[in-house]
PDB file of N, CA and C in Angstrom:
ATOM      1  N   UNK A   1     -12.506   6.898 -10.498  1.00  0.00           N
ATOM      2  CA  UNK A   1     -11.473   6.108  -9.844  1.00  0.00           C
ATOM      3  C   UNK A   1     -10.251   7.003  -9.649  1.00  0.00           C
ATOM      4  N   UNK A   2     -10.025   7.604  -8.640  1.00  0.00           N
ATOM      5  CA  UNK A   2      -9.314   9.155  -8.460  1.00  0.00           C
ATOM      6  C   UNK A   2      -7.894   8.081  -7.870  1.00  0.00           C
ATOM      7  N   UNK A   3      -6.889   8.508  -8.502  1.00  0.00           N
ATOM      8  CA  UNK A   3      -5.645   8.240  -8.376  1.00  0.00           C
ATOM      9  C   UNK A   3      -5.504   8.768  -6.934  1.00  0.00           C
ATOM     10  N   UNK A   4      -4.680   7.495  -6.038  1.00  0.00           N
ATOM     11  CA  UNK A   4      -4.539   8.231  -4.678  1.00  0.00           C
ATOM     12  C   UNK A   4      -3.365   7.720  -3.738  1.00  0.00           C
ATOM     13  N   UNK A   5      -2.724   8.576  -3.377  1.00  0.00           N
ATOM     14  CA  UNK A   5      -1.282   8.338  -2.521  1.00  0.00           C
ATOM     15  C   UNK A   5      -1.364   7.798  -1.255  1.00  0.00           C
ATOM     16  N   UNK A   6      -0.628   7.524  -0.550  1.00  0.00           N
ATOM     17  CA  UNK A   6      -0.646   7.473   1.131  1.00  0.00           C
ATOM     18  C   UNK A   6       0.855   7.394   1.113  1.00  0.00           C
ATOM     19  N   UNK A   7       1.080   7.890   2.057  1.00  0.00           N
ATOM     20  CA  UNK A   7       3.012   8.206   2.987  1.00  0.00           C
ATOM     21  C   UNK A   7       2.717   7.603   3.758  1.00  0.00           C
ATOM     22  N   UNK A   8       3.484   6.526   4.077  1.00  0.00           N
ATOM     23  CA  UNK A   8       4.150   5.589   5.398  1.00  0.00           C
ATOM     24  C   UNK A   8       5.409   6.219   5.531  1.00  0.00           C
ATOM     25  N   UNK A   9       5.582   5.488   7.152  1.00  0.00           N
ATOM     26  CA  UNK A   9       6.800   5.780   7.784  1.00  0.00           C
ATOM     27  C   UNK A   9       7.424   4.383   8.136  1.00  0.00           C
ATOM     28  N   UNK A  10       8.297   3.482   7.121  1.00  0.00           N
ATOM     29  CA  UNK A  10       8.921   2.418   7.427  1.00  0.00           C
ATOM     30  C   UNK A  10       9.557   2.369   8.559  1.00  0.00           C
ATOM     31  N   UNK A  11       9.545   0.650   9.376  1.00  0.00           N
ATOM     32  CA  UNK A  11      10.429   0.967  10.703  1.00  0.00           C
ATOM     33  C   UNK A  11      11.539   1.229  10.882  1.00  0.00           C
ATOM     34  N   UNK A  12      12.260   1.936   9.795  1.00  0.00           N
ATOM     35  CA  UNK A  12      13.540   2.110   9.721  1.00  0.00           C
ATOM     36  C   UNK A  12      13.953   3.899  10.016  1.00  0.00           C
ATOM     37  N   UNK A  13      12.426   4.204   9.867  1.00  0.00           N
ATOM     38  CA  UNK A  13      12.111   5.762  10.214  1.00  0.00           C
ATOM     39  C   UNK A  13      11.537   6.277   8.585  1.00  0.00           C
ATOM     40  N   UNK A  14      12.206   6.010   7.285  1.00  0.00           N
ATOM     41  CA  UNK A  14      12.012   6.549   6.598  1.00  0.00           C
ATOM     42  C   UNK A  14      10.920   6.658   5.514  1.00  0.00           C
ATOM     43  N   UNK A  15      10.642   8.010   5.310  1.00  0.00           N
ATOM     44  CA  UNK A  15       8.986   8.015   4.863  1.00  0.00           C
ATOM     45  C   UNK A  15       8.921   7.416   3.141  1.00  0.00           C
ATOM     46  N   UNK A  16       7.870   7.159   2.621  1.00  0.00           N
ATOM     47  CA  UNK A  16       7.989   6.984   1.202  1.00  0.00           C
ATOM     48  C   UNK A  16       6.258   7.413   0.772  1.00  0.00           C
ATOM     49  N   UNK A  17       5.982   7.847   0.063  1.00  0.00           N
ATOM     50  CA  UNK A  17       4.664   8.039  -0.920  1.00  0.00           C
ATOM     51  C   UNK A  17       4.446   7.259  -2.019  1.00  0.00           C
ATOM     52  N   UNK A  18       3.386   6.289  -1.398  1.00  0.00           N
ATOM     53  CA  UNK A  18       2.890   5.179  -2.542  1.00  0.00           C
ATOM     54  C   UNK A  18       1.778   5.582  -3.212  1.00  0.00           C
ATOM     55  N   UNK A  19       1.852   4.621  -4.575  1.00  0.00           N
ATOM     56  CA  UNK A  19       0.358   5.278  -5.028  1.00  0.00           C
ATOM     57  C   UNK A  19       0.051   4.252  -5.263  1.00  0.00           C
ATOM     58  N   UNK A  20      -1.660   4.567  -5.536  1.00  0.00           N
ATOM     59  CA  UNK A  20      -2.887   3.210  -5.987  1.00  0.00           C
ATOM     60  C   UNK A  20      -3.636   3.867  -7.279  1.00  0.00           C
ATOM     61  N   UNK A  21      -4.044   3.189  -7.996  1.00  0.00           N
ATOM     62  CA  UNK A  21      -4.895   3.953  -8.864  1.00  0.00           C
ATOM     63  C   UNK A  21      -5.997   4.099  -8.727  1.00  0.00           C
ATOM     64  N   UNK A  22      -6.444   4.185  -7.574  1.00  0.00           N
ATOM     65  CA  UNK A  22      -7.910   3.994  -6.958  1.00  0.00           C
ATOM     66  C   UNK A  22      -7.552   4.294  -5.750  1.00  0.00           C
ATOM     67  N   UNK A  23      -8.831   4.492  -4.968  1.00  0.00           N
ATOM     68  CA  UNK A  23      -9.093   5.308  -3.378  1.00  0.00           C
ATOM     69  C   UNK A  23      -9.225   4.330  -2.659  1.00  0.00           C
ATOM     70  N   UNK A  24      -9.488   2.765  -3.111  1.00  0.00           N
ATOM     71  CA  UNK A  24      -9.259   1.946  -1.859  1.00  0.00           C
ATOM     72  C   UNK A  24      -8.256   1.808  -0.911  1.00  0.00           C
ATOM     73  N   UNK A  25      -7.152   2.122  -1.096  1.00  0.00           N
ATOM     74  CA  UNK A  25      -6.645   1.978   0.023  1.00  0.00           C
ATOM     75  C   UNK A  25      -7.017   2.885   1.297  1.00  0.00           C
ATOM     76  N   UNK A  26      -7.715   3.919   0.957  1.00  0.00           N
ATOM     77  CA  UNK A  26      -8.797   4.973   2.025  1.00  0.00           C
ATOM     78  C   UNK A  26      -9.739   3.577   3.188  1.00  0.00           C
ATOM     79  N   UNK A  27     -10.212   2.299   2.203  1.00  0.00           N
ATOM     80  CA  UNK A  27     -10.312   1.209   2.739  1.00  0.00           C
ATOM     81  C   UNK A  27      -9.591   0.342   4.034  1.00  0.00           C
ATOM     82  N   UNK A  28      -8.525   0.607   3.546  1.00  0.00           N
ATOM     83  CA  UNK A  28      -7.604  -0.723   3.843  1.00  0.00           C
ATOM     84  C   UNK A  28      -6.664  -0.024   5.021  1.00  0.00           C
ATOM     85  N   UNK A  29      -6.699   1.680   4.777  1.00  0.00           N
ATOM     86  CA  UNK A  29      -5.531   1.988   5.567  1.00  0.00           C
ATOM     87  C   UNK A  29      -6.085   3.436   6.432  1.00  0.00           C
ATOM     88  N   UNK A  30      -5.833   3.570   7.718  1.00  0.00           N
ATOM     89  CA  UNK A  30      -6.071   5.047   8.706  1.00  0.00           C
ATOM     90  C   UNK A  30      -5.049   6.160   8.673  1.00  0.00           C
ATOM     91  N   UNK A  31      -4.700   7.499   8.248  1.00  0.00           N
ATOM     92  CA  UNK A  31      -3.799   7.912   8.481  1.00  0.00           C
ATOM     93  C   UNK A  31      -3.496   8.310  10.152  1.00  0.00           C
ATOM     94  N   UNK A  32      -2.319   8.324  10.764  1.00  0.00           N
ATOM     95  CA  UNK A  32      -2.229   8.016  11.911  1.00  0.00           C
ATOM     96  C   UNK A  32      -1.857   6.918  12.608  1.00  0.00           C
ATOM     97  N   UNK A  33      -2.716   5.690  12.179  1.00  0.00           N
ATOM     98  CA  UNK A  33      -2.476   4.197  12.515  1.00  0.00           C
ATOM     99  C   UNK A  33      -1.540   3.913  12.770  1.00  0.00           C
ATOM    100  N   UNK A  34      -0.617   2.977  13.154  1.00  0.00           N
ATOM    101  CA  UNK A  34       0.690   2.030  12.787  1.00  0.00           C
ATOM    102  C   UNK A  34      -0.051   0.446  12.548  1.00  0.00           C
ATOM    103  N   UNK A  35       0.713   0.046  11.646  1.00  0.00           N
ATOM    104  CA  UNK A  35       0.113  -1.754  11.424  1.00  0.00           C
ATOM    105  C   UNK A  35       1.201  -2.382  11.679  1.00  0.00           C
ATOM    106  N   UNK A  36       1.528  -4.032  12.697  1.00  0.00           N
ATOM    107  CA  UNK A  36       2.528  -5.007  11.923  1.00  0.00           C
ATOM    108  C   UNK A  36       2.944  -4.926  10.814  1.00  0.00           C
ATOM    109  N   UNK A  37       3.980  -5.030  10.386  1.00  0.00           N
ATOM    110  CA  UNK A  37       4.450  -5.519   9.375  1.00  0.00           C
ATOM    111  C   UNK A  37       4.005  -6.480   8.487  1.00  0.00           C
ATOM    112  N   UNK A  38       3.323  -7.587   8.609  1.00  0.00           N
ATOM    113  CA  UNK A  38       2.536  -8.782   7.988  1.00  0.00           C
ATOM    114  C   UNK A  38       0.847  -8.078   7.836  1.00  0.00           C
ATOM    115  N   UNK A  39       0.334  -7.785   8.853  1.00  0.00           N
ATOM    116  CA  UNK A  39      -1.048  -6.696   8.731  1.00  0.00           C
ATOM    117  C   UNK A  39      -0.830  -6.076   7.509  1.00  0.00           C
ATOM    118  N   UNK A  40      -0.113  -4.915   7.671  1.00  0.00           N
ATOM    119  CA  UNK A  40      -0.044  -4.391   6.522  1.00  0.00           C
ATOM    120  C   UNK A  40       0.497  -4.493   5.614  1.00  0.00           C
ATOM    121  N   UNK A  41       1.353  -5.458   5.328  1.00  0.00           N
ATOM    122  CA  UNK A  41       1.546  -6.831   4.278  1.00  0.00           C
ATOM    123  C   UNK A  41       0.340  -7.085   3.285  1.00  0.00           C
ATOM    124  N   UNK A  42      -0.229  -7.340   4.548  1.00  0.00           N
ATOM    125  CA  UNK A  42      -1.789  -7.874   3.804  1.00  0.00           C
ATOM    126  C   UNK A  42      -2.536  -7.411   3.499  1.00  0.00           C
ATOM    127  N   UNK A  43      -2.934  -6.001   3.867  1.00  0.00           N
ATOM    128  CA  UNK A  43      -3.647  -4.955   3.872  1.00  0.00           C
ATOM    129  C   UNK A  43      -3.583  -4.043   2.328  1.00  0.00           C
ATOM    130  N   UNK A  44      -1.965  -4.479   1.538  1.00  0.00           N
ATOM    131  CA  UNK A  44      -1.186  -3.590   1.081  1.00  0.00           C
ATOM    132  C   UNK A  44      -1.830  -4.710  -0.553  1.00  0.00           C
ATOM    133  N   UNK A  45      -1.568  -5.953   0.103  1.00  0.00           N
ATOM    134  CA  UNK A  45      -1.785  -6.818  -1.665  1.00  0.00           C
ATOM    135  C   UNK A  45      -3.459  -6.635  -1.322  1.00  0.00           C
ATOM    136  N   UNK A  46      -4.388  -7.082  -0.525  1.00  0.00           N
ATOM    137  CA  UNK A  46      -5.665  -6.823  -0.091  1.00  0.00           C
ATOM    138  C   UNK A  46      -5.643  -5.121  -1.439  1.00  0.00           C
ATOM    139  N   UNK A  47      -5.736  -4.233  -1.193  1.00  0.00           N
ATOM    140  CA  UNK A  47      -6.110  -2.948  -1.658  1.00  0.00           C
ATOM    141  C   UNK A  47      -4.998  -2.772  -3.088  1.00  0.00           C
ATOM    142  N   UNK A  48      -4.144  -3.144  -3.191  1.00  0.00           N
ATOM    143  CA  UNK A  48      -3.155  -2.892  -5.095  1.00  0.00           C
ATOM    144  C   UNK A  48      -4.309  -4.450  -5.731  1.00  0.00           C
ATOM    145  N   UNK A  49      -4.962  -5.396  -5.284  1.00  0.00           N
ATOM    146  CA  UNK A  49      -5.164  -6.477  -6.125  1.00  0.00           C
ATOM    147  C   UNK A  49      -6.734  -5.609  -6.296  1.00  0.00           C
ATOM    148  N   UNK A  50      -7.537  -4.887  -5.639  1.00  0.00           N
ATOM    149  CA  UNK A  50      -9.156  -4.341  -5.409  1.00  0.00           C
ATOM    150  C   UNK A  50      -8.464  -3.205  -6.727  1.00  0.00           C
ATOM    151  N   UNK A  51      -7.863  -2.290  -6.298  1.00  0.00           N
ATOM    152  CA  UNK A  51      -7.268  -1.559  -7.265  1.00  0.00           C
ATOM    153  C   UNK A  51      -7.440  -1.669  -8.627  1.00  0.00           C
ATOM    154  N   UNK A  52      -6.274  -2.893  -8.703  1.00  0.00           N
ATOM    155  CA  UNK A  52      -6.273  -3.517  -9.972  1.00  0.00           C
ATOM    156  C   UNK A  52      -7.169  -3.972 -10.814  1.00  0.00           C
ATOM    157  N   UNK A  53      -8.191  -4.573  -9.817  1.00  0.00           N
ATOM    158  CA  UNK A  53      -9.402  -5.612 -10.569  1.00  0.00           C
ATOM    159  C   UNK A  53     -10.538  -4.253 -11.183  1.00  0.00           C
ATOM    160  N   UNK A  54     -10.194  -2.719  -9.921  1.00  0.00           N
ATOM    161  CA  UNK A  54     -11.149  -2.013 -10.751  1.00  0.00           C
ATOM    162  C   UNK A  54     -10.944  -1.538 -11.628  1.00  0.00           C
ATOM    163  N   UNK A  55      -9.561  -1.177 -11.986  1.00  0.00           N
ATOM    164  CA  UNK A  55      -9.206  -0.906 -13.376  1.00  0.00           C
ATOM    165  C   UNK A  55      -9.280  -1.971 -14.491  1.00  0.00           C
ATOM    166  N   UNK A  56      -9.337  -3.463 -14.000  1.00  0.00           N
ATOM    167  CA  UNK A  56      -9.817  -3.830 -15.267  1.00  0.00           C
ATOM    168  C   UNK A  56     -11.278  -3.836 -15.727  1.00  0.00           C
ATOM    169  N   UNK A  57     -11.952  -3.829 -14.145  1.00  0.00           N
ATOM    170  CA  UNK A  57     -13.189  -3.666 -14.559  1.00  0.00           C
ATOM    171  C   UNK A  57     -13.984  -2.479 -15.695  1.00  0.00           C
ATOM    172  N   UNK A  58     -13.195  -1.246 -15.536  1.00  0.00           N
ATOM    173  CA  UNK A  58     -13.604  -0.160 -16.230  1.00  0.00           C
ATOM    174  C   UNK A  58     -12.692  -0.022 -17.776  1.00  0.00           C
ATOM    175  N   UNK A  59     -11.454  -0.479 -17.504  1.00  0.00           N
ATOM    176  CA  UNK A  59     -10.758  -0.331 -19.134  1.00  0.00           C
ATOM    177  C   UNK A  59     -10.723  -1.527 -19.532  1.00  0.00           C
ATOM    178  N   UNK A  60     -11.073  -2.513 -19.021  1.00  0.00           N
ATOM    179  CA  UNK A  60     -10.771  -4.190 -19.499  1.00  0.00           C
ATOM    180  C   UNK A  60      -9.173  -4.721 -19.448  1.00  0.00           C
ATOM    181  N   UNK A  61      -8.653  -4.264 -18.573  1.00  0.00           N
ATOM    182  CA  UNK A  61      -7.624  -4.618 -18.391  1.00  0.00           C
ATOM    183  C   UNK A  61      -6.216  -4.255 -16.712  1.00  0.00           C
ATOM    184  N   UNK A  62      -5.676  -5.287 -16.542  1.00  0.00           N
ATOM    185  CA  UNK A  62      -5.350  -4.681 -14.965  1.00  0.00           C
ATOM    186  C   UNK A  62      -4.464  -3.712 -15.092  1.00  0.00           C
ATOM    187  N   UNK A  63      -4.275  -3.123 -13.648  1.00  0.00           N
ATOM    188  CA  UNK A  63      -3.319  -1.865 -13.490  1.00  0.00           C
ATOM    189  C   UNK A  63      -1.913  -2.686 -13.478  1.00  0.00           C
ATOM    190  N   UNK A  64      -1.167  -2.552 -14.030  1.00  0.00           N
ATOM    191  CA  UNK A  64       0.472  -2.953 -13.763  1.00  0.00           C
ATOM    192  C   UNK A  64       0.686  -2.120 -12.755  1.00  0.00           C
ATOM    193  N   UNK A  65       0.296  -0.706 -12.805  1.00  0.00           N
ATOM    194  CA  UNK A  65       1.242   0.440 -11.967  1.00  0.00           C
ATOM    195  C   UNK A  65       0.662  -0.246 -10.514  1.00  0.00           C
ATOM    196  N   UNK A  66      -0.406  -0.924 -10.192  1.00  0.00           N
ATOM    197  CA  UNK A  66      -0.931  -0.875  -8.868  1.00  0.00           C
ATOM    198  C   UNK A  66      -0.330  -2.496  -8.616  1.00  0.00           C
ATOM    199  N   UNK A  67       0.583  -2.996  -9.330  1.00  0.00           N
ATOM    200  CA  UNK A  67       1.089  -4.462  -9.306  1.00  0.00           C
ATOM    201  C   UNK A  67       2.503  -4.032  -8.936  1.00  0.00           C
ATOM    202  N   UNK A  68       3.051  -2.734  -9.814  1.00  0.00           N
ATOM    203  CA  UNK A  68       4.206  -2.510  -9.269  1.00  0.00           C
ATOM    204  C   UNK A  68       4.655  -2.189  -8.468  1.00  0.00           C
ATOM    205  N   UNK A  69       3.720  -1.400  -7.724  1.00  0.00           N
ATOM    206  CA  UNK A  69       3.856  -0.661  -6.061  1.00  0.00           C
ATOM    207  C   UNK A  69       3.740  -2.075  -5.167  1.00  0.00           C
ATOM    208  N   UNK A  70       3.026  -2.907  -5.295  1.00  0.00           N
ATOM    209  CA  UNK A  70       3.054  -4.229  -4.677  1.00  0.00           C
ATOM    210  C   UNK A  70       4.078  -4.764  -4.920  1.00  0.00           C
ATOM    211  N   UNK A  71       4.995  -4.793  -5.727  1.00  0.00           N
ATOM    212  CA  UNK A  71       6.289  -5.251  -5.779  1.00  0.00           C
ATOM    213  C   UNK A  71       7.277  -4.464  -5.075  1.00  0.00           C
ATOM    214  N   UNK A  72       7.187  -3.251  -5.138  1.00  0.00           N
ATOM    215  CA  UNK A  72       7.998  -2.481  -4.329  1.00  0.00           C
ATOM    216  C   UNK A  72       7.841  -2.641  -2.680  1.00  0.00           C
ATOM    217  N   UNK A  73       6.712  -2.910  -2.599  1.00  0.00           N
ATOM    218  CA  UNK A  73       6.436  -2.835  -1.337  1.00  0.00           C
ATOM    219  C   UNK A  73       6.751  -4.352  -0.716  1.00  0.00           C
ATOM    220  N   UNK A  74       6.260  -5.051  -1.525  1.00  0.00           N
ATOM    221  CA  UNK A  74       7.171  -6.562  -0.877  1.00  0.00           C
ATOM    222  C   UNK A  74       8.349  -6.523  -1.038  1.00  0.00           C
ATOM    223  N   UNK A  75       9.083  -5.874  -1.807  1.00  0.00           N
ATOM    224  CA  UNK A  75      10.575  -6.464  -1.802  1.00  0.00           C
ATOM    225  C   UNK A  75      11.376  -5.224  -0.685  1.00  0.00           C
ATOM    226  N   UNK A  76      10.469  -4.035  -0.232  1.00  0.00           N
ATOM    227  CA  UNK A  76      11.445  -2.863   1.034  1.00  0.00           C
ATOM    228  C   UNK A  76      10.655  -3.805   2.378  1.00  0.00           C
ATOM    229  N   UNK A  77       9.501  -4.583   2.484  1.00  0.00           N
ATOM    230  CA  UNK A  77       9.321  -5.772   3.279  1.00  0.00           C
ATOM    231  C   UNK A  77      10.247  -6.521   3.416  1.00  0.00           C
ATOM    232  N   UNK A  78      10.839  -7.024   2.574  1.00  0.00           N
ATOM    233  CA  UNK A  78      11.717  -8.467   2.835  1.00  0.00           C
ATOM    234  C   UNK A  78      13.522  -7.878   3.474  1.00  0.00           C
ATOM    235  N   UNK A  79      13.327  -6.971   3.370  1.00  0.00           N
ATOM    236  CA  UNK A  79      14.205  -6.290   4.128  1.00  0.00           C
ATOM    237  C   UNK A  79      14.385  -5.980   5.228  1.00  0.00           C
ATOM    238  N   UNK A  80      13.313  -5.819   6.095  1.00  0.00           N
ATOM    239  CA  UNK A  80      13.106  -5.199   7.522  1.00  0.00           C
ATOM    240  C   UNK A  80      13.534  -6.782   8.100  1.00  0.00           C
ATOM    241  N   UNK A  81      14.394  -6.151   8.692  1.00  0.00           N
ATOM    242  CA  UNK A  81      15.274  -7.459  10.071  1.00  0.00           C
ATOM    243  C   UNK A  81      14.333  -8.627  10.622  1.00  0.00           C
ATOM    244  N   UNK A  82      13.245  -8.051  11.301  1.00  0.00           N
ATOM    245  CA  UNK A  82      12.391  -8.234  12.392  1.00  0.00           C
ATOM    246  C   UNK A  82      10.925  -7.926  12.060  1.00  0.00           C
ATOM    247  N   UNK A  83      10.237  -8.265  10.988  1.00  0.00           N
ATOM    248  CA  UNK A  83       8.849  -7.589  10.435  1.00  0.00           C
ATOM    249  C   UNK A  83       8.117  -8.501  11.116  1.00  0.00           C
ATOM    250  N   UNK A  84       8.565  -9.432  12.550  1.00  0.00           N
ATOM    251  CA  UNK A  84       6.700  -9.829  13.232  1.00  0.00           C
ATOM    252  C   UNK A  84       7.345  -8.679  14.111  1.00  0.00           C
ATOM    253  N   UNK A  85       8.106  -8.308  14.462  1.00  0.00           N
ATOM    254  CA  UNK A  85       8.441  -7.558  15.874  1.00  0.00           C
ATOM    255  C   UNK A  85       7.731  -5.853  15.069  1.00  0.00           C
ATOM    256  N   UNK A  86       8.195  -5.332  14.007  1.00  0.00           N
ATOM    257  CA  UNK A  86       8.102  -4.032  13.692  1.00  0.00           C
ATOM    258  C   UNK A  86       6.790  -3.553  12.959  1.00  0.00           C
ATOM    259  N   UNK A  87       6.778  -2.324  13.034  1.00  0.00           N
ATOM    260  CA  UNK A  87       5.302  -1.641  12.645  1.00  0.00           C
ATOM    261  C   UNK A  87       5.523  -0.751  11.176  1.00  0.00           C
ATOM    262  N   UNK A  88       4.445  -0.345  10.982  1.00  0.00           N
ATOM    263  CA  UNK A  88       4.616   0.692   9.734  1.00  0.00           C
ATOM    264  C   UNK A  88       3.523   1.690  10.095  1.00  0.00           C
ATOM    265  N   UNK A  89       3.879   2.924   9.937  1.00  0.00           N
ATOM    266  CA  UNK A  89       2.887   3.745   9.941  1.00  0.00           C
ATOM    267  C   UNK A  89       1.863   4.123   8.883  1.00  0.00           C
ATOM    268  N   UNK A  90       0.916   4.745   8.556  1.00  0.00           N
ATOM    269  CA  UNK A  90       0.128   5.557   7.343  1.00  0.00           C
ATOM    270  C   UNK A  90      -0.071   6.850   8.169  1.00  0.00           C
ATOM    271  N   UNK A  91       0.685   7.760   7.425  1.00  0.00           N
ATOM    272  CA  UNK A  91       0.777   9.019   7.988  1.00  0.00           C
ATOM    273  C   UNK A  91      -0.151  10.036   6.944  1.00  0.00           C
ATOM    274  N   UNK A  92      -0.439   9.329   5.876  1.00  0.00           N
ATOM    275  CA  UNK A  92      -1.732  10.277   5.282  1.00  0.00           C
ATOM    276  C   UNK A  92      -1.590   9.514   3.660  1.00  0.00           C
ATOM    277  N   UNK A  93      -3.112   9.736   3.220  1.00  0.00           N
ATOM    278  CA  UNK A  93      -3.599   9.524   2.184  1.00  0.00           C
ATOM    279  C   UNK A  93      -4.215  10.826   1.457  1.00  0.00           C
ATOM    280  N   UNK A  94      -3.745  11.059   0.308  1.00  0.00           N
ATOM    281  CA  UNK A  94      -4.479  11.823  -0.394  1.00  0.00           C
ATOM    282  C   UNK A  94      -4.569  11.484  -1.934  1.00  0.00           C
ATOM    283  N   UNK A  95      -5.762  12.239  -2.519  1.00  0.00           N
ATOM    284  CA  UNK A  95      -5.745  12.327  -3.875  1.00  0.00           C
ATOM    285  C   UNK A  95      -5.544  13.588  -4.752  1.00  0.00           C
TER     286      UNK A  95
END
């Protein structure tokens, strides 16, 4: 379960590097792409909750760290002015 990043480009321009504790989001997300704002909303709890469930599956217990990036990421969401109008990019995933 290889710890793994992806960089977006919020519609505000500015980039950030998230992590998952797992490669699903390789799933959930294209580097290159742009998503809605709500898409990848969904895309974002969709792949930190798969995450999570596989880390409890293997240590018996969930990832917080892949709960906390979901918190981060909803609350720089609830910020954007206009998130049906605006996009987000995935400008790359790695591990």
């Amino acid at each position: 379960m290889p710890e793994t990043f992806w960089t977006v480009r919020w519609p505000d321009g500015a980039e950030e590097k998230l992590y998952s504790p797992s490669s699903v989001v390789a799933e959930m997300f294209q580097p290159g792409r742009r998503y809605p704002v709500p898409e990848f909303l969904w895309r974002a709890r969709v792949a930190m909750e798969r995450a999570s469930n596989r880390v409890q599956r293997k240590y018996g217990f969930a990832c917080t760290s892949a709960m906390e990036q979901l918190d981060r990421i909803e609350t720089r969401i609830a910020g954007i002015e206009d998130p049906e109008g605006a996009e987000i990019a995935c400008l790359d995933i790695s591990q």
